[in-house]
Every structure is written in structure tokens, then in C-alpha cells.
N, C-alpha and C. Protein backbone atom coordinates (compact mmCIF):
# COMPACT_ATOMS: atom_id res chain seq x y z
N UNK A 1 22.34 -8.24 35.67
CA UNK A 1 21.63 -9.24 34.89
C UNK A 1 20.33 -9.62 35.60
N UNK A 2 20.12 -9.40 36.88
CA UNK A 2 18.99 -10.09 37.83
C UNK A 2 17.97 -9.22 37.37
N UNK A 3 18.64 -8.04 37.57
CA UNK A 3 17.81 -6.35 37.37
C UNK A 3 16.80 -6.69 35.54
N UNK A 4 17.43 -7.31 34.86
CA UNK A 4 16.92 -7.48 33.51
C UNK A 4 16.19 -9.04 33.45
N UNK A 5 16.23 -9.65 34.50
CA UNK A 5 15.25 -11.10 34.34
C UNK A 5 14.07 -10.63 35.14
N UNK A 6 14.11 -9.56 35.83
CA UNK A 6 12.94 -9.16 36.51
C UNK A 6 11.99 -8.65 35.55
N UNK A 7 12.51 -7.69 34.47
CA UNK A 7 11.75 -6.99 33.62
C UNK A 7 11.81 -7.91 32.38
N UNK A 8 12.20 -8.93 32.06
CA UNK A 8 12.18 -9.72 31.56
C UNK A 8 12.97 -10.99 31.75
N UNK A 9 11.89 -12.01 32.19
CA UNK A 9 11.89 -13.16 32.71
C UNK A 9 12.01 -13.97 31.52
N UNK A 10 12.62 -14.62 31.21
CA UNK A 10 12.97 -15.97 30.16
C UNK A 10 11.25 -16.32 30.26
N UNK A 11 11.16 -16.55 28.83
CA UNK A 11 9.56 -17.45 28.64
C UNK A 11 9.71 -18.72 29.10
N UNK A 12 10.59 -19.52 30.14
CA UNK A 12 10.68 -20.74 30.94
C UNK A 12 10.00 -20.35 32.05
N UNK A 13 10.02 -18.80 32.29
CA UNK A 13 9.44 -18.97 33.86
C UNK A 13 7.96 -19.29 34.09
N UNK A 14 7.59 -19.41 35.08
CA UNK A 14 6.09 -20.23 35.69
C UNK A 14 5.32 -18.49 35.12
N UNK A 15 3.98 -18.78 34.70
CA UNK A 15 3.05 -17.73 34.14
C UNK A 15 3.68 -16.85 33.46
N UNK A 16 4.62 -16.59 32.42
CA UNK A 16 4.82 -16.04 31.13
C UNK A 16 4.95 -16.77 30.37
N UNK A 17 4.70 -16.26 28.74
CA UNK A 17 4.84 -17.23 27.60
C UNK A 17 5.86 -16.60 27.06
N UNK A 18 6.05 -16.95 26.28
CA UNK A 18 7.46 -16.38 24.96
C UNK A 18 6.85 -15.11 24.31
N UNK A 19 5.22 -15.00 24.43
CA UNK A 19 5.10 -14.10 23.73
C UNK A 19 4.81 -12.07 24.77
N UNK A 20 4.90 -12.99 25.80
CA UNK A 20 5.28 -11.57 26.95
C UNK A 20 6.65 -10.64 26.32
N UNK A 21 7.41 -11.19 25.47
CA UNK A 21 8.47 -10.53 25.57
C UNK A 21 8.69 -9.85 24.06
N UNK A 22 7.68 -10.21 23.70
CA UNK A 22 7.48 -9.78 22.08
C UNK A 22 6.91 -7.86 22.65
N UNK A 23 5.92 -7.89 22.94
CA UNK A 23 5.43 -7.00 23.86
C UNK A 23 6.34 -5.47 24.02
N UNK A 24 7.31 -5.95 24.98
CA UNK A 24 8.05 -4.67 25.45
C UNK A 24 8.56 -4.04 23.76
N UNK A 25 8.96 -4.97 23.13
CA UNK A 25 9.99 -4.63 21.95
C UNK A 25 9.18 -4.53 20.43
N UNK A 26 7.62 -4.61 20.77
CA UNK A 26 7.21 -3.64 19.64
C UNK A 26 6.56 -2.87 20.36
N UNK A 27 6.56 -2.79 22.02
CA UNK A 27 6.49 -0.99 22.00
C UNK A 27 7.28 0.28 21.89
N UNK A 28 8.05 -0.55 22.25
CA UNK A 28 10.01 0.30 21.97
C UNK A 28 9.66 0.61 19.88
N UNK A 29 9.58 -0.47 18.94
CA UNK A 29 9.26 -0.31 17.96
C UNK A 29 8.72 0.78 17.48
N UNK A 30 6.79 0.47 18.03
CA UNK A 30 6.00 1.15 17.49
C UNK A 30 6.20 3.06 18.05
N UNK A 31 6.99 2.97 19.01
CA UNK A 31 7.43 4.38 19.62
C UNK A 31 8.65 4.86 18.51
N UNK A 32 9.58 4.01 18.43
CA UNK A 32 10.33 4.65 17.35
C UNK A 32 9.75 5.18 16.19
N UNK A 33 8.52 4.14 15.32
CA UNK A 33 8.42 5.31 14.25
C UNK A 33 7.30 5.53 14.32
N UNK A 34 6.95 6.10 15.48
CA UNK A 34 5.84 7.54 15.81
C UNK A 34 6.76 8.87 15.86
N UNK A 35 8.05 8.34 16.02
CA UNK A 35 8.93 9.84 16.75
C UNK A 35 9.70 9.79 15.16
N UNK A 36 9.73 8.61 13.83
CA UNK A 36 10.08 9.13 12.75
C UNK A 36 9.18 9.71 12.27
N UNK A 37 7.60 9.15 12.02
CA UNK A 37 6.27 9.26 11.32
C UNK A 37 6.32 11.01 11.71
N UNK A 38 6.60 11.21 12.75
CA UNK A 38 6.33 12.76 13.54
C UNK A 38 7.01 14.19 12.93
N UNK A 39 8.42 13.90 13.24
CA UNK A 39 9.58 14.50 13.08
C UNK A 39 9.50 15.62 11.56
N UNK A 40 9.35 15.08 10.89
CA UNK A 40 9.22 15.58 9.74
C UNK A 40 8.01 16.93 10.19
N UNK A 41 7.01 16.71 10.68
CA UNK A 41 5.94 17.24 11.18
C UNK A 41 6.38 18.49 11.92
N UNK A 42 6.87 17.79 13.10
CA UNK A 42 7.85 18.87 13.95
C UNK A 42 8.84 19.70 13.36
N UNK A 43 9.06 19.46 12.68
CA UNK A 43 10.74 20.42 11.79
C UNK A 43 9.78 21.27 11.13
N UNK A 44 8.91 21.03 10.10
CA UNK A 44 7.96 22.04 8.97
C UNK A 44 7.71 23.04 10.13
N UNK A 45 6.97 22.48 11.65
CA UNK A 45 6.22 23.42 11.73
C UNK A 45 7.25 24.72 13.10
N UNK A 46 8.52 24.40 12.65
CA UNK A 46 9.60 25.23 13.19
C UNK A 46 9.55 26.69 12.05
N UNK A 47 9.34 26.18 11.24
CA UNK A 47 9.02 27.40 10.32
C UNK A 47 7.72 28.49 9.81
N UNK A 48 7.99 29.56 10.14
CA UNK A 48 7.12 30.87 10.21
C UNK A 48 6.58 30.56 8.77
N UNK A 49 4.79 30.47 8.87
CA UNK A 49 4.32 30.20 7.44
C UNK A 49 3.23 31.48 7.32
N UNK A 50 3.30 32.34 8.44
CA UNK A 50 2.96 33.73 8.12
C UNK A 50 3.27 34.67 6.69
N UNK A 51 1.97 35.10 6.43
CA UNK A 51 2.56 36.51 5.16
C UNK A 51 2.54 37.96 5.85
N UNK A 52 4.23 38.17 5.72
CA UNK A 52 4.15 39.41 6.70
C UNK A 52 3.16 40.32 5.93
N UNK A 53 3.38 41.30 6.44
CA UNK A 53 2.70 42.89 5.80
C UNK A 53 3.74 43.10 4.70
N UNK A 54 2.87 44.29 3.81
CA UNK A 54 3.61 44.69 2.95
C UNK A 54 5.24 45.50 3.47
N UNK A 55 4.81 46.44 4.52
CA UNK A 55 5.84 47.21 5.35
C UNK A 55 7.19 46.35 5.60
N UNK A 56 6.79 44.66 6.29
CA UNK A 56 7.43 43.96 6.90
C UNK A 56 8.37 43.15 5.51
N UNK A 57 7.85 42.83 4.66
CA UNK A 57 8.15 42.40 3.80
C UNK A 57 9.26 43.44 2.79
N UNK A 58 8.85 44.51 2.98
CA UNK A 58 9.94 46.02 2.27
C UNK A 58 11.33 45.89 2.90
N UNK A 59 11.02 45.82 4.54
CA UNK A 59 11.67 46.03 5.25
C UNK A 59 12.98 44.99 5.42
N UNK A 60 12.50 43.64 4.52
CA UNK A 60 13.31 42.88 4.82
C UNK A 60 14.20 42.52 3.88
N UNK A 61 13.39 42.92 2.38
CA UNK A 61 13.99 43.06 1.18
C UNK A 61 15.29 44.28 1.28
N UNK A 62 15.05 45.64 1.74
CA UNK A 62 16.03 46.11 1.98
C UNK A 62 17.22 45.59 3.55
N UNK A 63 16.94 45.43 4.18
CA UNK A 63 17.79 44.26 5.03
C UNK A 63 19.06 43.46 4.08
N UNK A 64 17.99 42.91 3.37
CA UNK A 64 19.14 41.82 2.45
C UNK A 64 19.65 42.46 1.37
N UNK A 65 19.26 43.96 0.80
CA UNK A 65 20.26 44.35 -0.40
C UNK A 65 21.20 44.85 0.47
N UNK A 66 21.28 45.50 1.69
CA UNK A 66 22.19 46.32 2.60
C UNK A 66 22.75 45.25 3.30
N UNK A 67 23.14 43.91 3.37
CA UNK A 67 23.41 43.33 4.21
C UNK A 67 24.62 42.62 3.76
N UNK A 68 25.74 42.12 4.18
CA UNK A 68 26.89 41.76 3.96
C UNK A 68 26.97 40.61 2.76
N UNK A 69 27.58 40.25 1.86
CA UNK A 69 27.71 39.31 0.87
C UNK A 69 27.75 38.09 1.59
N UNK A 70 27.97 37.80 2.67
CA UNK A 70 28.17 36.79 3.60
C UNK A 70 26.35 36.11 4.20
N UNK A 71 25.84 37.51 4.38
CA UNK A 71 24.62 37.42 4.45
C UNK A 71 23.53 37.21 3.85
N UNK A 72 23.98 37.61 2.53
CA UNK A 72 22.64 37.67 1.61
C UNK A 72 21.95 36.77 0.89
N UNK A 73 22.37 35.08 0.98
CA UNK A 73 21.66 34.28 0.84
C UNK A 73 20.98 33.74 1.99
N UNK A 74 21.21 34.21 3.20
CA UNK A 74 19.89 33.83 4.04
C UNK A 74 18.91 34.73 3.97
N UNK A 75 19.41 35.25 3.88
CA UNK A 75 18.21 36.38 3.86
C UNK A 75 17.14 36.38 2.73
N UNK A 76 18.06 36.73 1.24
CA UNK A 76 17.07 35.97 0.14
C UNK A 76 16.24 34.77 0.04
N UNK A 77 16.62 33.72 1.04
CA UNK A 77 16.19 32.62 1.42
C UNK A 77 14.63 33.13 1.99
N UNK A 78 14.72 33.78 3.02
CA UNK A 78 14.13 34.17 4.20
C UNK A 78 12.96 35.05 3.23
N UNK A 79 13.13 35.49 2.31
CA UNK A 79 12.37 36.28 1.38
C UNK A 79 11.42 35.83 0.64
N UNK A 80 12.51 34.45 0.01
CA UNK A 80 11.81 33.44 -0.92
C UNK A 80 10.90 32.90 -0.40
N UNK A 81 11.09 32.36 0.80
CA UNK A 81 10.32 31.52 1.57
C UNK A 81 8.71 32.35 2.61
N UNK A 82 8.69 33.34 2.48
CA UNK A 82 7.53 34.29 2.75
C UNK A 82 6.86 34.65 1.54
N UNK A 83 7.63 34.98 0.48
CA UNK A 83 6.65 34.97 -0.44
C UNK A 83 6.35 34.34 -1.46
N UNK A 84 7.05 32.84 -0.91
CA UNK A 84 6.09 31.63 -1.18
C UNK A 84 4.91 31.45 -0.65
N UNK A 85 5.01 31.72 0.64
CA UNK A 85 3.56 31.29 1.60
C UNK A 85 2.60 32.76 0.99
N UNK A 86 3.07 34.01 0.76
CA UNK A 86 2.38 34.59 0.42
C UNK A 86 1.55 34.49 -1.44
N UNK A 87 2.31 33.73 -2.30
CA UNK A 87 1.73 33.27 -3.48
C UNK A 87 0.73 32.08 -3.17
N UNK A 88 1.12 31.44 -1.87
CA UNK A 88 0.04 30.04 -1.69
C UNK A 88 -1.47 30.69 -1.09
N UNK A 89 -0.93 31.75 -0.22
CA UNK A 89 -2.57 32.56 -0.25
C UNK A 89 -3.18 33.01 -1.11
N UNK A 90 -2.86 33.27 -2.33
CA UNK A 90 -2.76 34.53 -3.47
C UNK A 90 -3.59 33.12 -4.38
N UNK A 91 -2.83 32.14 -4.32
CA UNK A 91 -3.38 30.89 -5.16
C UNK A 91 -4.43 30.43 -4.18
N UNK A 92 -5.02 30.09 -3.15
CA UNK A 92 -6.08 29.55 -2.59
C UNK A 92 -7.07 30.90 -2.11
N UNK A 93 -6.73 31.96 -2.35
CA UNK A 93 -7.90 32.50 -2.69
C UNK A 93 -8.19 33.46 -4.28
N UNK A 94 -7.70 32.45 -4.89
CA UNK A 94 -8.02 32.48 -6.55
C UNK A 94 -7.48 33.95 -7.15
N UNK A 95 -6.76 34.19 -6.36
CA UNK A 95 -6.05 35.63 -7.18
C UNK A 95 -4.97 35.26 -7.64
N UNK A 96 -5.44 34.79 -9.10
CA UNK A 96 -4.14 34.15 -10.20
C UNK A 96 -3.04 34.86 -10.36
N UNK A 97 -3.23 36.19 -10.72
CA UNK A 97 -2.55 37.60 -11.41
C UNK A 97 -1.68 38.19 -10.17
N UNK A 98 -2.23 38.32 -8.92
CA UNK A 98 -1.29 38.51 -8.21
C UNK A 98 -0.28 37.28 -7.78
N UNK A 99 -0.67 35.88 -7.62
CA UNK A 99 -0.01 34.62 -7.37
C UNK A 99 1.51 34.92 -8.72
N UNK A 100 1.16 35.50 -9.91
CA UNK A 100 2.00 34.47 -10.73
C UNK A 100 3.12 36.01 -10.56
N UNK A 101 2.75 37.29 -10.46
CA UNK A 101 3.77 38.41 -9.83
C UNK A 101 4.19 37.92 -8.69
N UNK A 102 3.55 37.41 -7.92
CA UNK A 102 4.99 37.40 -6.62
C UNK A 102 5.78 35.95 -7.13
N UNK A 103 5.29 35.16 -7.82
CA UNK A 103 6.46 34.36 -8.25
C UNK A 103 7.56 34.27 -8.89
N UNK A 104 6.75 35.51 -9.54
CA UNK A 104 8.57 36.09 -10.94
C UNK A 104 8.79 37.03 -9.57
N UNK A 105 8.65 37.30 -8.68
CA UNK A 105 9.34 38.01 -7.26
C UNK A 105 10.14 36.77 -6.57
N UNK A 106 9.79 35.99 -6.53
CA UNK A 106 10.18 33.99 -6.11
C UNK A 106 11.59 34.23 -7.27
N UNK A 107 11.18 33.88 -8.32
CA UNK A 107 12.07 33.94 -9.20
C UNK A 107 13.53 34.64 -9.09
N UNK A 108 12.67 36.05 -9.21
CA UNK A 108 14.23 36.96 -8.83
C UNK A 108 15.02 36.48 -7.79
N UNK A 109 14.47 36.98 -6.89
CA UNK A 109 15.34 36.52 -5.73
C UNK A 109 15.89 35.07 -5.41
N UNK A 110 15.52 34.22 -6.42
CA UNK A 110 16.23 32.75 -6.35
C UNK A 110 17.45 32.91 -7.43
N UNK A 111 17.32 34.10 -8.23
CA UNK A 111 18.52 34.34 -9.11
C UNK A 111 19.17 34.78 -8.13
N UNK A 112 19.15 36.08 -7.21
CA UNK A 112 19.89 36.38 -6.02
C UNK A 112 20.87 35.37 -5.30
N UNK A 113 20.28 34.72 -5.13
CA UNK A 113 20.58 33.64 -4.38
C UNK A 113 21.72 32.78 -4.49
N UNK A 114 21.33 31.85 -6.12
CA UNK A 114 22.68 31.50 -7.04
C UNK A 114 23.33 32.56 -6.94
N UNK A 115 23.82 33.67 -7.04
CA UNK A 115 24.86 34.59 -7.33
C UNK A 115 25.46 34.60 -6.45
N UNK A 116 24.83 34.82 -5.29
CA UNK A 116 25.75 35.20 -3.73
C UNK A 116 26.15 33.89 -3.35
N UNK A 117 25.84 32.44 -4.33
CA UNK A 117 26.43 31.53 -3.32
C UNK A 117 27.78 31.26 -3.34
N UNK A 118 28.48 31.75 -4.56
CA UNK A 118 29.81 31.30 -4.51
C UNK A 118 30.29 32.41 -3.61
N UNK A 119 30.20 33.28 -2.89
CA UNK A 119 30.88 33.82 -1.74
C UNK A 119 31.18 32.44 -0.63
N UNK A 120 31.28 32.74 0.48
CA UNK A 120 31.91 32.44 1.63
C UNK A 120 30.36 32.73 2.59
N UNK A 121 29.65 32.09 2.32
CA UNK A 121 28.29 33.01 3.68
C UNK A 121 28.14 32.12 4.62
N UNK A 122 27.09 32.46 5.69
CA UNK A 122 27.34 31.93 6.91
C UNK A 122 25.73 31.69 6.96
N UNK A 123 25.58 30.58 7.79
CA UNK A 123 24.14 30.42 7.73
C UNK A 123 23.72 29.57 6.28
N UNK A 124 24.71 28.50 5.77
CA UNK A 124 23.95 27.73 5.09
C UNK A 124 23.37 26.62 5.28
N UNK A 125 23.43 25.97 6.36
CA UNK A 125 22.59 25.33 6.42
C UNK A 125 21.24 25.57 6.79
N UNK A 126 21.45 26.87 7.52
CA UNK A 126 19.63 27.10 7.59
C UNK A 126 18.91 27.57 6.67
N UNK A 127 20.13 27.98 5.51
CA UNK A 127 19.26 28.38 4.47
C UNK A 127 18.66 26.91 3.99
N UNK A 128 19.47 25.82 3.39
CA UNK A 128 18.77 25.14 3.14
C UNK A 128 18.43 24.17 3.53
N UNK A 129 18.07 24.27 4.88
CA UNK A 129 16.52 23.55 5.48
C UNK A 129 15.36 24.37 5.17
N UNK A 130 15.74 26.03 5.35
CA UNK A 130 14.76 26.66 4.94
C UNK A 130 14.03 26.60 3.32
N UNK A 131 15.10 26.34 2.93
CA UNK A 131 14.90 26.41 1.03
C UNK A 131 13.89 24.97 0.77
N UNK A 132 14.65 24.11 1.71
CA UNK A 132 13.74 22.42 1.49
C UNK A 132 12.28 22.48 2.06
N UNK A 133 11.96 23.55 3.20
CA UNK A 133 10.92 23.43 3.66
C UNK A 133 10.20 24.40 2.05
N UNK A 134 10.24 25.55 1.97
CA UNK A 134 9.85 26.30 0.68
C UNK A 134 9.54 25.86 -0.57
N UNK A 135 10.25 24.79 -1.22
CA UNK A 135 10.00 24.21 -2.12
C UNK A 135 8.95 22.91 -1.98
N UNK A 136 8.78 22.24 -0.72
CA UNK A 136 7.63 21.38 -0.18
C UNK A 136 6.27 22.11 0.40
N UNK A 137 6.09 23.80 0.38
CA UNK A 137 5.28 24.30 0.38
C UNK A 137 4.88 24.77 -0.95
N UNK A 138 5.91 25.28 -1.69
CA UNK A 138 5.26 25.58 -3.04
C UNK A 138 4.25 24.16 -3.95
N UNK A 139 5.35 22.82 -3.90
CA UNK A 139 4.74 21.85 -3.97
C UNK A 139 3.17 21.93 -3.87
N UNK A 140 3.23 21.71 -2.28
CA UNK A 140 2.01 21.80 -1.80
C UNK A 140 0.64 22.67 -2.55
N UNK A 141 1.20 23.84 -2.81
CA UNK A 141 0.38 24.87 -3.62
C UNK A 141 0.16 24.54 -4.95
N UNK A 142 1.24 23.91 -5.56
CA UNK A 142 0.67 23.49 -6.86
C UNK A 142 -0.63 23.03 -7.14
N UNK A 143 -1.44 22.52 -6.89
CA UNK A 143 -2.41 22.11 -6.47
C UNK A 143 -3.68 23.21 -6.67
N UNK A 144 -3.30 24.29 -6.40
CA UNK A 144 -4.26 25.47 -6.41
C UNK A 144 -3.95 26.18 -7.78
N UNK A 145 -3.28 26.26 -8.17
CA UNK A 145 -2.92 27.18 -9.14
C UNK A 145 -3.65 26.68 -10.21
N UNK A 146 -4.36 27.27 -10.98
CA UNK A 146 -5.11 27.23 -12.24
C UNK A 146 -4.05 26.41 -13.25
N UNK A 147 -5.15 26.28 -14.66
CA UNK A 147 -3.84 24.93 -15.36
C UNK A 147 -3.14 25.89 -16.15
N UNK A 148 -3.77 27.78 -16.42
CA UNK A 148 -2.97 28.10 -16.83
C UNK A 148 -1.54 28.91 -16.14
N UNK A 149 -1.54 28.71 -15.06
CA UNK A 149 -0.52 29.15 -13.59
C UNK A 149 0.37 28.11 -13.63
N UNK A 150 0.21 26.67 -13.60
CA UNK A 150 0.75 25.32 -13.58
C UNK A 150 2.06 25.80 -13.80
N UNK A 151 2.30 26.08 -15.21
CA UNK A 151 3.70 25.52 -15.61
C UNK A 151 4.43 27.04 -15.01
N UNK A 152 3.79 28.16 -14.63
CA UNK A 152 4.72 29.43 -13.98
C UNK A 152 5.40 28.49 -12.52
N UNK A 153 4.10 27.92 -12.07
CA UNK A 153 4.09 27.49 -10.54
C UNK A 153 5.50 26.32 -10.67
N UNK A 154 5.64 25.44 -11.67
CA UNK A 154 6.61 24.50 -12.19
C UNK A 154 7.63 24.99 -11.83
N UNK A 155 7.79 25.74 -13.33
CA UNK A 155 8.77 26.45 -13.39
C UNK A 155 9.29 27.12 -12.13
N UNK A 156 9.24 27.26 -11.31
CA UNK A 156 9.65 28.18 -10.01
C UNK A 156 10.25 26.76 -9.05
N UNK A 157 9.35 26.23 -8.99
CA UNK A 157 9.84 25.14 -8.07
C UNK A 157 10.89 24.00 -9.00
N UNK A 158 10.99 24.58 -9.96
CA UNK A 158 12.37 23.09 -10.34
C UNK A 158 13.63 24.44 -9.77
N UNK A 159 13.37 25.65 -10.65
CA UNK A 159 14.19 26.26 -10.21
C UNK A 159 14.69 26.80 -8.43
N UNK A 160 13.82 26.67 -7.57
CA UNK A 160 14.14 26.76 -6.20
C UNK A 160 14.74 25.65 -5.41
N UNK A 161 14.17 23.90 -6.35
CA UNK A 161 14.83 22.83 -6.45
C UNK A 161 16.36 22.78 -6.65
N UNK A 162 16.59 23.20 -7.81
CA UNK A 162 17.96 23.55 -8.16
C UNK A 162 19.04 24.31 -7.35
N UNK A 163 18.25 25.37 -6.90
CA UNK A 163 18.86 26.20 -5.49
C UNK A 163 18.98 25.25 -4.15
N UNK A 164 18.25 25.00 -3.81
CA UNK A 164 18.31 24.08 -2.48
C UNK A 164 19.22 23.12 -2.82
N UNK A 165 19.64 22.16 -4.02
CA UNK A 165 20.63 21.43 -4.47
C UNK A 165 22.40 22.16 -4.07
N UNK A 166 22.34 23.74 -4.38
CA UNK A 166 23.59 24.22 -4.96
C UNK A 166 23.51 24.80 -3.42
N UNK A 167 22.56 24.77 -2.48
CA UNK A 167 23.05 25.12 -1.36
C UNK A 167 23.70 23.97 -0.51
N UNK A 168 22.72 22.59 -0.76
CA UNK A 168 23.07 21.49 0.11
C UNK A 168 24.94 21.19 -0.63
N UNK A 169 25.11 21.22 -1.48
CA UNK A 169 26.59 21.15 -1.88
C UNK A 169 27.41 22.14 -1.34
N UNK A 170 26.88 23.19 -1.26
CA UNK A 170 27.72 24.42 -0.58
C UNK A 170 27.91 23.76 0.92
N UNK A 171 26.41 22.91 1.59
CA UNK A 171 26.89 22.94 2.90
C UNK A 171 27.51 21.80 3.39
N UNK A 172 28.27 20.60 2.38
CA UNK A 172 28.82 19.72 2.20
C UNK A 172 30.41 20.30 1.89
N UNK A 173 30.29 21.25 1.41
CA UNK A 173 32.20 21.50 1.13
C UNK A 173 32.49 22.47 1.97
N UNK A 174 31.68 22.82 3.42
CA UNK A 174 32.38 23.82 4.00
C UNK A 174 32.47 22.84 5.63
């Protein structure tokens, strides 16, 4: 207790006021939500927002048709979520026509996705952190897409919405 009147002395003692002690405890405060304000920040940028190569991107699509039923919604995940970032380039440098093909590519593979979830797979929760970060980047892109892209760009993200839903329930009943 001595150890804690040293670092804080009762506002009775000689040269502190009551308001010395306000002090320590909105810096403790204002530190807590710098490390909430942050966090969010820190988690997005855990995730690869690179557009692989075409090669890299082949390579991974076959990965996930050859890859165990157990596997294949991370992976489709892992798919979705690259060539999301690759439609957000496609949309900010005004190439409509290729943006709204890799989204019915978004598309497919979010049908993939629903299908393999009623298996037993492993790796769902990273799918959907991964799926939550993907759908807050497509978000993000909305924004770029022409008004006649809009409702493709919509349409994709309620439906990847919907997925990230049927994963977070998947990773609640296991």
C-alpha cells in the first residue's frame, strides 16, 4: 500500500491537488483506445492485399480444386480474397470490363464456398476473418466502380456478406 501512496499520494498531501490523480488514469484511458482506435488497423494489414500473377493465381485455383473437401473453403476463401484486391485494381484503374469478369470469378467461387461448407473443414476461422477482411475491401472499392458496375459490385458483396455469415455460424458450432 506505501508502494501505491508514493505513485499516488492522496490529494491531502502537501503540493498535490486532487487533480494530479486524474492524470495517471486518463493516460491509462487515452492509451487504451489508441490500442482499440489501432487494432482494427493492425489485423487488415495482417492480410496480403497483393494481386498475384496470372501463373500464381492458376496455381492456386488448381491447389483448391485438388485439395481435400476439408480444405477447400480456405482456399476458395484465399482466392476470393485476391481477386477481390485484383477487381479493386481493375476498378481504380477504370478497366470496367475486366473488374466486372473477375467478379462473376468472385462470384463463382463464393458459390464454391457455400457448398463445401457443410463438410467438416479446418481452418474456419481464418477463413472468416479472411472473408470479413474481403468484403470490407470490396466495400471499400465500391466507390470506384462506375454507376453502371454498382449494382454487379452490390451484388457480390451482399453475397460474400452472406458467406462470411454461414462461415461465422460454422465457426460457432464447432
Amino acid at each position: 500500500m506505501s508502494a501505491l501512496r508514493q505513485i499516488f499520494p492522496p490529494p491531502s498531501s502537501p503540493g498535490r491537488s486532487s487533480r494530479h490523480l486524474v492524470s495517471p488514469i486518463l493516460a491509462v484511458s487515452l492509451g487504451f483506445a489508441t490500442v482499440l482506435a489501432l487494432t482494427p488497423c493492425a489485423h487488415a494489414a495482417a492480410f496480403d492485399e497483393s494481386v498475384p500473377t496470372p501463373e500464381a493465381l492458376a496455381q492456386l485455383e488448381l491447389r483448391a480444386s485438388q485439395a481435400s473437401p476439408r480444405e477447400q473453403p480456405w482456399l476458395y476463401t484465399e482466392i476470393i480474397h485476391t481477386m477481390t484486391e485484383k477487381a479493386g485494381k481493375e476498378l481504380s484503374a477504370g478497366d470496367d470490363t475486366a473488374a466486372r469478369n473477375t467478379l462473376q470469378q468472385v462470384s463463382h467461387y463464393a458459390h464454391l464456398v457455400q457448398s463445401s461448407l457443410a463438410r467438416n473443414t479446418k481452418q474456419l476461422k481464418k477463413a472468416e476473418m479472411l472473408m470479413q477482411h474481403t468484403t470490407w475491401r470490396l466495400a471499400q472499392y465500391m466507390h470506384l466502380a462506375s454507376p453502371d458496375d454498382k449494382p454487379e459490385v452490390q451484388a457480390t458483396l451482399k453475397q460474400l456478406d452472406q458467406i462470411n455469415d454461414q462461415l461465422l455460424t460454422q465457426v460457432f458450432q464447432h
